[in-house]
Protein backbone atom coordinates (compact mmCIF):
# COMPACT_ATOMS: atom_id res chain seq x y z
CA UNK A 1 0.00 0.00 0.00
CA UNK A 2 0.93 3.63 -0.98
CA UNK A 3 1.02 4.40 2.90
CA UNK A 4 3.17 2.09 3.90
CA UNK A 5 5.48 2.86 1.14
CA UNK A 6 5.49 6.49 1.90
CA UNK A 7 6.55 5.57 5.83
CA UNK A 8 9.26 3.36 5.16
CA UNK A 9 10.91 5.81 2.89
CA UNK A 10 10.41 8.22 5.80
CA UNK A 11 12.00 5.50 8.54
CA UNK A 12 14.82 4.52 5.58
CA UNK A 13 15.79 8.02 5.15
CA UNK A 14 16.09 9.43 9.00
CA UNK A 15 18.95 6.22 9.04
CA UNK A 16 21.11 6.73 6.18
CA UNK A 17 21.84 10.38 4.37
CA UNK A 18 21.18 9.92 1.02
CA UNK A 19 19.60 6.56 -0.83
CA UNK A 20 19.18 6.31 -4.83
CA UNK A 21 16.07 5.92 -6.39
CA UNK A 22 17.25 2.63 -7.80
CA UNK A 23 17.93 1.07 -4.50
CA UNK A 24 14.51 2.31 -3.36
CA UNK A 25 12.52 1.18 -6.29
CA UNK A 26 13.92 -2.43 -5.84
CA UNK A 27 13.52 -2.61 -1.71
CA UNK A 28 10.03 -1.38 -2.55
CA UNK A 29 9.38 -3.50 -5.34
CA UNK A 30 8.00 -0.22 -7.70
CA UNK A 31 9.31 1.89 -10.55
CA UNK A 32 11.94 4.83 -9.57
CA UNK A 33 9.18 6.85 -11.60
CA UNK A 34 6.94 5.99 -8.35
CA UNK A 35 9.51 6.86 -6.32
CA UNK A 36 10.12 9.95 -7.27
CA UNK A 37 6.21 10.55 -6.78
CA UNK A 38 6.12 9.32 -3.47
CA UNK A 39 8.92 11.94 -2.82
CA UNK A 40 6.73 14.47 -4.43
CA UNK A 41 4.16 13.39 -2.01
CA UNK A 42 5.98 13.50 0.85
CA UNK A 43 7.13 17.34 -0.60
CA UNK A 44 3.52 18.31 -0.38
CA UNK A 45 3.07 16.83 3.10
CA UNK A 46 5.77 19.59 4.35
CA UNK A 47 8.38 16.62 4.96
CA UNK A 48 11.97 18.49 4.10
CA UNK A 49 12.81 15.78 1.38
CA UNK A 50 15.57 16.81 -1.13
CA UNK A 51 16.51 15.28 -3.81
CA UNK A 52 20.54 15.81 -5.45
CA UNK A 53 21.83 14.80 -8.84
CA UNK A 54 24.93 12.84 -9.95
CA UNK A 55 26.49 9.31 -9.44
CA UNK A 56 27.25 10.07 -5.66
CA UNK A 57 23.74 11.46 -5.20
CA UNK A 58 19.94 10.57 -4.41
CA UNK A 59 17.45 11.32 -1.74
CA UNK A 60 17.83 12.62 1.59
CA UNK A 61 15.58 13.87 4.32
CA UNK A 62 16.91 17.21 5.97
CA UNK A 63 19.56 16.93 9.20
CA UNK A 64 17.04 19.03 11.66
CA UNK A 65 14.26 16.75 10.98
CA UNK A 66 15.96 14.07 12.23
CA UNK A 67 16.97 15.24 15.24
CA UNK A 68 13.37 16.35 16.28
CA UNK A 69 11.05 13.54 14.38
CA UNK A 70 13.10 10.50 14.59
CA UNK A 71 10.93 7.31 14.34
CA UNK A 72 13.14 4.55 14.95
CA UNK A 73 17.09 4.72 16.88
CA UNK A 74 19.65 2.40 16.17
CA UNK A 75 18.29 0.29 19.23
CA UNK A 76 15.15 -0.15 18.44
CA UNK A 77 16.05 -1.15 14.66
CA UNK A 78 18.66 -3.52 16.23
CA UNK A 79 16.20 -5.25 18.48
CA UNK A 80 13.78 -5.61 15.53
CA UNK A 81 16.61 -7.18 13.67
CA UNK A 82 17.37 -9.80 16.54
CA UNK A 83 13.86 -10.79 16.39
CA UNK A 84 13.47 -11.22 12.73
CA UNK A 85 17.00 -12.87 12.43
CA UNK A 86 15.70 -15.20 15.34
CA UNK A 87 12.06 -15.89 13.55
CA UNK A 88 14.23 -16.94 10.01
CA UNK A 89 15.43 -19.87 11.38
CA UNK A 90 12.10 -20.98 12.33
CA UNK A 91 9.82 -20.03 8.71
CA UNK A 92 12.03 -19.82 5.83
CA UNK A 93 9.61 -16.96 4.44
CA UNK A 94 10.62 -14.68 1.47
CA UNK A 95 8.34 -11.48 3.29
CA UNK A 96 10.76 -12.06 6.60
CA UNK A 97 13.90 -12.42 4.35
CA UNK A 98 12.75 -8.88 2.14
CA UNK A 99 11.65 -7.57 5.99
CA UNK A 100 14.75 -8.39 7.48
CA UNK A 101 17.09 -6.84 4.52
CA UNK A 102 15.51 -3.48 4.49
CA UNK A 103 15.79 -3.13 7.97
CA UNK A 104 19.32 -4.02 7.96
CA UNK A 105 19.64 -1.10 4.76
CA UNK A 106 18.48 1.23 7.00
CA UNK A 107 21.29 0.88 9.64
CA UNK A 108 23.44 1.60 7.00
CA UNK A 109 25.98 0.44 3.67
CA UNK A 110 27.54 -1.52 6.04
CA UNK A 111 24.85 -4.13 7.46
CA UNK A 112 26.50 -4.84 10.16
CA UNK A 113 24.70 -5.03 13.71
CA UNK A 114 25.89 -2.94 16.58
CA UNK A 115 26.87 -4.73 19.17
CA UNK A 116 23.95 -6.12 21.20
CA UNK A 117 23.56 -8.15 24.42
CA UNK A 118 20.79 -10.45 23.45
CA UNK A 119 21.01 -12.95 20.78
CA UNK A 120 18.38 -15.46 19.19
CA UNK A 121 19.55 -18.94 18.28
CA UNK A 122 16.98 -21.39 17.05
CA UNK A 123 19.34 -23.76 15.51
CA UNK A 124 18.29 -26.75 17.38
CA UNK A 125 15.02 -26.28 16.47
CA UNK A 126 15.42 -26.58 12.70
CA UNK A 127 13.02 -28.82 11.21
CA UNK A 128 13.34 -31.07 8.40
CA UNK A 129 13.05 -29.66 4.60
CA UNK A 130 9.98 -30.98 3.74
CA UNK A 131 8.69 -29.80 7.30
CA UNK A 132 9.60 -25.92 6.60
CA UNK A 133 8.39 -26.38 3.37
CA UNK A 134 4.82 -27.40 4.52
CA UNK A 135 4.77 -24.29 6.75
CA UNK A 136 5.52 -22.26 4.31
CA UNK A 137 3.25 -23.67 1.86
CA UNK A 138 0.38 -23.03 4.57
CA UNK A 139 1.59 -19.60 5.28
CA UNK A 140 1.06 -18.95 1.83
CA UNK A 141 -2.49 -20.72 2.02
CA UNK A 142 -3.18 -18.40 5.02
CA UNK A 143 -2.24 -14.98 3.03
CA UNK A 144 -4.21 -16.22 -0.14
CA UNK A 145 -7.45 -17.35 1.51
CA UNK A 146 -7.19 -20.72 -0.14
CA UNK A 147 -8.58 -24.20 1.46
CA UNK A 148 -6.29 -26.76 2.79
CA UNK A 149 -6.94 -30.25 3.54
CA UNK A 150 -5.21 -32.11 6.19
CA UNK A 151 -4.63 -35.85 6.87
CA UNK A 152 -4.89 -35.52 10.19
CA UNK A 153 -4.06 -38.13 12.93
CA UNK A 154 -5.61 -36.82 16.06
CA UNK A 155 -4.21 -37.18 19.68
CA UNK A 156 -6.05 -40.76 20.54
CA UNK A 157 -4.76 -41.93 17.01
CA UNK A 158 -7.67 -41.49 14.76
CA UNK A 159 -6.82 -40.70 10.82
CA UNK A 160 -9.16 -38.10 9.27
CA UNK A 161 -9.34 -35.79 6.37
CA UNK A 162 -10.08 -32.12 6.93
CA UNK A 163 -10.95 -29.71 4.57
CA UNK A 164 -9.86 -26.07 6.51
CA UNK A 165 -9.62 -22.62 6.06
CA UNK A 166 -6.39 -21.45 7.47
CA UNK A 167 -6.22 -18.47 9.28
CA UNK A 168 -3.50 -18.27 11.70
CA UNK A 169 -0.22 -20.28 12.65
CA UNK A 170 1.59 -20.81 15.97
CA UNK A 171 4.55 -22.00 16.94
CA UNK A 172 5.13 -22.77 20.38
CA UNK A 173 7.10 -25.78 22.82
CA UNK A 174 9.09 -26.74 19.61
CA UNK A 175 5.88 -27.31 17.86
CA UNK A 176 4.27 -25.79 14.72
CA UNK A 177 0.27 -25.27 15.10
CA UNK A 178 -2.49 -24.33 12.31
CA UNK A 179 -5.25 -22.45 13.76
CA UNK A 180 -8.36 -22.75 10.86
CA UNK A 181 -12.49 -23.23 10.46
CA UNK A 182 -12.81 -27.13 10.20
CA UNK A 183 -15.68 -27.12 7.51
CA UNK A 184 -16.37 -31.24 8.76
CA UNK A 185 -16.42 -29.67 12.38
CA UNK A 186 -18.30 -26.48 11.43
CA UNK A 187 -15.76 -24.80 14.50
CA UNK A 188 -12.43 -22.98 14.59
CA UNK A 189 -9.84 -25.99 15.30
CA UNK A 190 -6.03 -25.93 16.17
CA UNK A 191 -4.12 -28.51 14.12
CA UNK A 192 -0.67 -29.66 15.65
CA UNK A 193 1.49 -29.77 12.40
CA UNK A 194 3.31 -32.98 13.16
CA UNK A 195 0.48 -34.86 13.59
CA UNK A 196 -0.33 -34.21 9.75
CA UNK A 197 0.69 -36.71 7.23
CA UNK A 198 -0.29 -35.01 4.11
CA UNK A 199 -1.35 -31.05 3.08
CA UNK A 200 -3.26 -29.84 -0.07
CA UNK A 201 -3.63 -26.58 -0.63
CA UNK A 202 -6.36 -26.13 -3.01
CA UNK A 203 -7.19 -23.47 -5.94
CA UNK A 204 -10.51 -22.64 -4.19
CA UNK A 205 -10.64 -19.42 -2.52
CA UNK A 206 -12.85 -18.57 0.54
CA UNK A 207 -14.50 -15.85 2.31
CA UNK A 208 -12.97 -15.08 5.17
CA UNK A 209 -14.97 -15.19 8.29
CA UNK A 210 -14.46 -13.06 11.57
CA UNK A 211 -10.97 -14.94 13.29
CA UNK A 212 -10.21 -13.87 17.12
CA UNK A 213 -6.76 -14.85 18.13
CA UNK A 214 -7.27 -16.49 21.04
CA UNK A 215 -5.22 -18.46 23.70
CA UNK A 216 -4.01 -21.75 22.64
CA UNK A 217 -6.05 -23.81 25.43
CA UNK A 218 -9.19 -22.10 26.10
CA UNK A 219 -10.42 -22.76 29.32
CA UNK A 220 -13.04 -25.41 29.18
CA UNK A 221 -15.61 -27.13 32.05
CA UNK A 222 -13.59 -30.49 31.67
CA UNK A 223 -10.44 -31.34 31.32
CA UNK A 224 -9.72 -34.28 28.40
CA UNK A 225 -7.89 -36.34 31.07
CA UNK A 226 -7.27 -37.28 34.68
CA UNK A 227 -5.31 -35.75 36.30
CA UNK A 228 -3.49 -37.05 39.10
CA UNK A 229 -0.48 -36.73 41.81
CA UNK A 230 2.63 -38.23 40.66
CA UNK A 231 5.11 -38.80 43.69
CA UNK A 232 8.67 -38.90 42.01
CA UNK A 233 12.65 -39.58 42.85
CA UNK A 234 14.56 -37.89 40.09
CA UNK A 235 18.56 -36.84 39.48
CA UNK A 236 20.28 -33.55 38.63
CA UNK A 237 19.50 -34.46 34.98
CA UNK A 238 16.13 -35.27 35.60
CA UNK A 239 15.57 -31.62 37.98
CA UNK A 240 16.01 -29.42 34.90
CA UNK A 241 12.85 -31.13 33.00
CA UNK A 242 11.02 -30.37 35.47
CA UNK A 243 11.77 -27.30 37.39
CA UNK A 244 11.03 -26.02 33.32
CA UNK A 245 7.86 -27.51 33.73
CA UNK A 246 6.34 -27.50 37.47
CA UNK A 247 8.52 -24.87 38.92
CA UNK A 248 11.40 -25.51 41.28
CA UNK A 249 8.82 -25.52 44.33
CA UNK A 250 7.81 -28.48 43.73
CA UNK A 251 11.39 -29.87 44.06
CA UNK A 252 12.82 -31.06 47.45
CA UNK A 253 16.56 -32.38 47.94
CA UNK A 254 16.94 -36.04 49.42
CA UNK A 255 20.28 -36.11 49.36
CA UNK A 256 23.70 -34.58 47.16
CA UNK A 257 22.63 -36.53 44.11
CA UNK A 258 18.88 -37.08 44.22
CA UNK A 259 15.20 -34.69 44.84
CA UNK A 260 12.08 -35.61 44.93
CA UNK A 261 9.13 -33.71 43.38
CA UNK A 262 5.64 -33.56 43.67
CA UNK A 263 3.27 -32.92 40.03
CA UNK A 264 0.37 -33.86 38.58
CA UNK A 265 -0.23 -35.40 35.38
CA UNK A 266 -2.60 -36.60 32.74
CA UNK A 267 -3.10 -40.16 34.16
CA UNK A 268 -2.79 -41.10 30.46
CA UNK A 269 -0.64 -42.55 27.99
CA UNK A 270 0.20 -38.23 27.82
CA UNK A 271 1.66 -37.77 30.89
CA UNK A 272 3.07 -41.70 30.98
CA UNK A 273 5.01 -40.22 27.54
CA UNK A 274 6.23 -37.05 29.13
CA UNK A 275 8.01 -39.30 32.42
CA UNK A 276 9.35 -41.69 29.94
CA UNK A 277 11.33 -38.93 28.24
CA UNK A 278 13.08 -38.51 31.08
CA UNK A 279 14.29 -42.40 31.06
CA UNK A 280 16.37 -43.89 34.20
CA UNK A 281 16.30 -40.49 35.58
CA UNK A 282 13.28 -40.46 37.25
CA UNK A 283 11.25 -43.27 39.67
CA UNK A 284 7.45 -43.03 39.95
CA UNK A 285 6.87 -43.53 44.30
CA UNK A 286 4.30 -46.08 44.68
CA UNK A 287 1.15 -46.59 46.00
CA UNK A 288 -1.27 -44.55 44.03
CA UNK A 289 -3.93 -44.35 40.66
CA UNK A 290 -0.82 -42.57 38.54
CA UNK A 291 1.72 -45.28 39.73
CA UNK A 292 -0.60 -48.30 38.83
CA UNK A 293 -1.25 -46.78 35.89
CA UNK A 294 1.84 -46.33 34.64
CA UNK A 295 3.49 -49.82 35.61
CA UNK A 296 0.51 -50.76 33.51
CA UNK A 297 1.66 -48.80 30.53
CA UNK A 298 5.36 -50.09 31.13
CA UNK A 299 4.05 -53.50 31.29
CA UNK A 300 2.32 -53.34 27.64
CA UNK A 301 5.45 -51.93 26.29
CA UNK A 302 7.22 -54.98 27.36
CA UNK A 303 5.00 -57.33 26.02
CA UNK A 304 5.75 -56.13 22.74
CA UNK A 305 9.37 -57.35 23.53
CA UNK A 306 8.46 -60.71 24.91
């Protein structure tokens, strides 16, 4: 939009003295003959814009205005930067790539960061090709308004096929999430991305409907399991798991080596999953519905073996 254009030429000029119309046409993606009318615009709007000819030349916004109307400091460009260089390694997107690049051009030639004290690193994160590539293909779903249909292997194991209108995606605990209108389910739905086998994004368009954002587990009247009081004996390797995930009061030493730990869990093949993570670090205290349970589950696993 016009707008927009016309207030990152403002943001890119308080950074750097002087910018060609070339290198703004291409970070724009317009015509320098649109340039140069946006600069006429921002003329008539009383915005001391100048323009000056020759091969060391181009655009420039005047000194004083800068000192009195700046919109963005180093910092806060810098910080943006972090957070976009962070998000990259997570959705290989071509918008965050074009983002990221013309907010580096306006710290300067240079594009090198100042020095900051926080750094993102998502590294360990990285998914699989074809996994980034299915995000991105449903990102591009999402910005198009065009159906997808999932084959979709819900929590308890059942395999369905969805037809969805994607609205929204969410990444969060390591996971990628689709939030869309299930058209079988006549509902808004959240679709955990790894639990998807196959996507098709289809030529069909739809309308889109009113989407609220809103937090990933709504509160509901019941819960989908049981949850129960899990007494446990875990090591220093074990404590880390889960102080992350019940908070370090629940922790109490027993000795130089071992704690125990008082949580709750789904008494269900969910939280049985979450303990066995943890491996030989960790010993479920007997007597109790969790611990029966989950010598149960052990017990099944084993017979698999036998």
């Amino acid at each position: 939009m016009k707008i927009e254009r016309l207030i990152g030429i403002i943001m890119l000029l308080l950074q750097r003295e002087l910018v060609s119309a070339a290198e703004m046409a291409t970070m724009f993606e317009v015509t320098k003959r649109t340039i140069y009318r946006d600069v006429d615009t921002l003329s008539m709007a009383n915005i001391p814009i100048y323009t000056m000819p020759g091969v060391k030349g181009g655009i420039g916004i005047m000194p004083t205005y800068k000192v009195d109307k700046k919109l963005l400091t180093v910092e806060d460009l810098t910080a943006i930067i972090t957070g976009l260089s962070g998000f990259e390694q997570l959705l290989s997107s071509a918008d965050i790539k074009k983002t990221l690049q013309k907010m580096k051009n306006m710290l300067g030639h240079e594009n090198e960061l100042p020095a900051s004290s926080i750094s993102l690193d998502f590294s360990n994160l990285a998914m699989k090709q074809e996994f980034n590539e299915n995000v991105e293909r449903l990102h591009l779903a999402i910005k198009k308004q065009q159906f997808v249909a999932l084959t979709y292997i819900d929590r308890d194991g059942n395999q369905t096929i969805r037809r969805v209108e994607p609205y929204h995606l969410l990444f969060r605990n390591r996971s990628w999430y689709l939030q869309g209108y299930s058209l079988e389910r006549q509902d808004f739905r959240t679709f955990k991305l790894s639990r998807v086998i196959e996507s098709e994004v289809a030529a069909e368009t739809f309308e889109a409907r009113p989407f609220i954002l809103k937090p990933f587990r709504a509160a509901t009247t019941t819960t989908p399991f049981q949850m129960k009081e899990a007494s446990l004996i875990i090591d220093k390797i074990a404590r880390e798991q889960i102080a992350l995930r019940f908070g370090v009061t629940t922790i109490e030493p027993l000795d130089e080596s071992y704690f125990s730990a008082k949580v709750t869990l789904p008494n269900h093949e969910v939280g049985y999953r979450f303990l066995l993570n943890l491996g030989a670090h960790v010993t479920v205290r007997k007597p109790g519905e969790f611990y029966d349970g989950f010598v149960a589950y052990l017990q099944e696993i084993q017979r698999k073996y036998d």
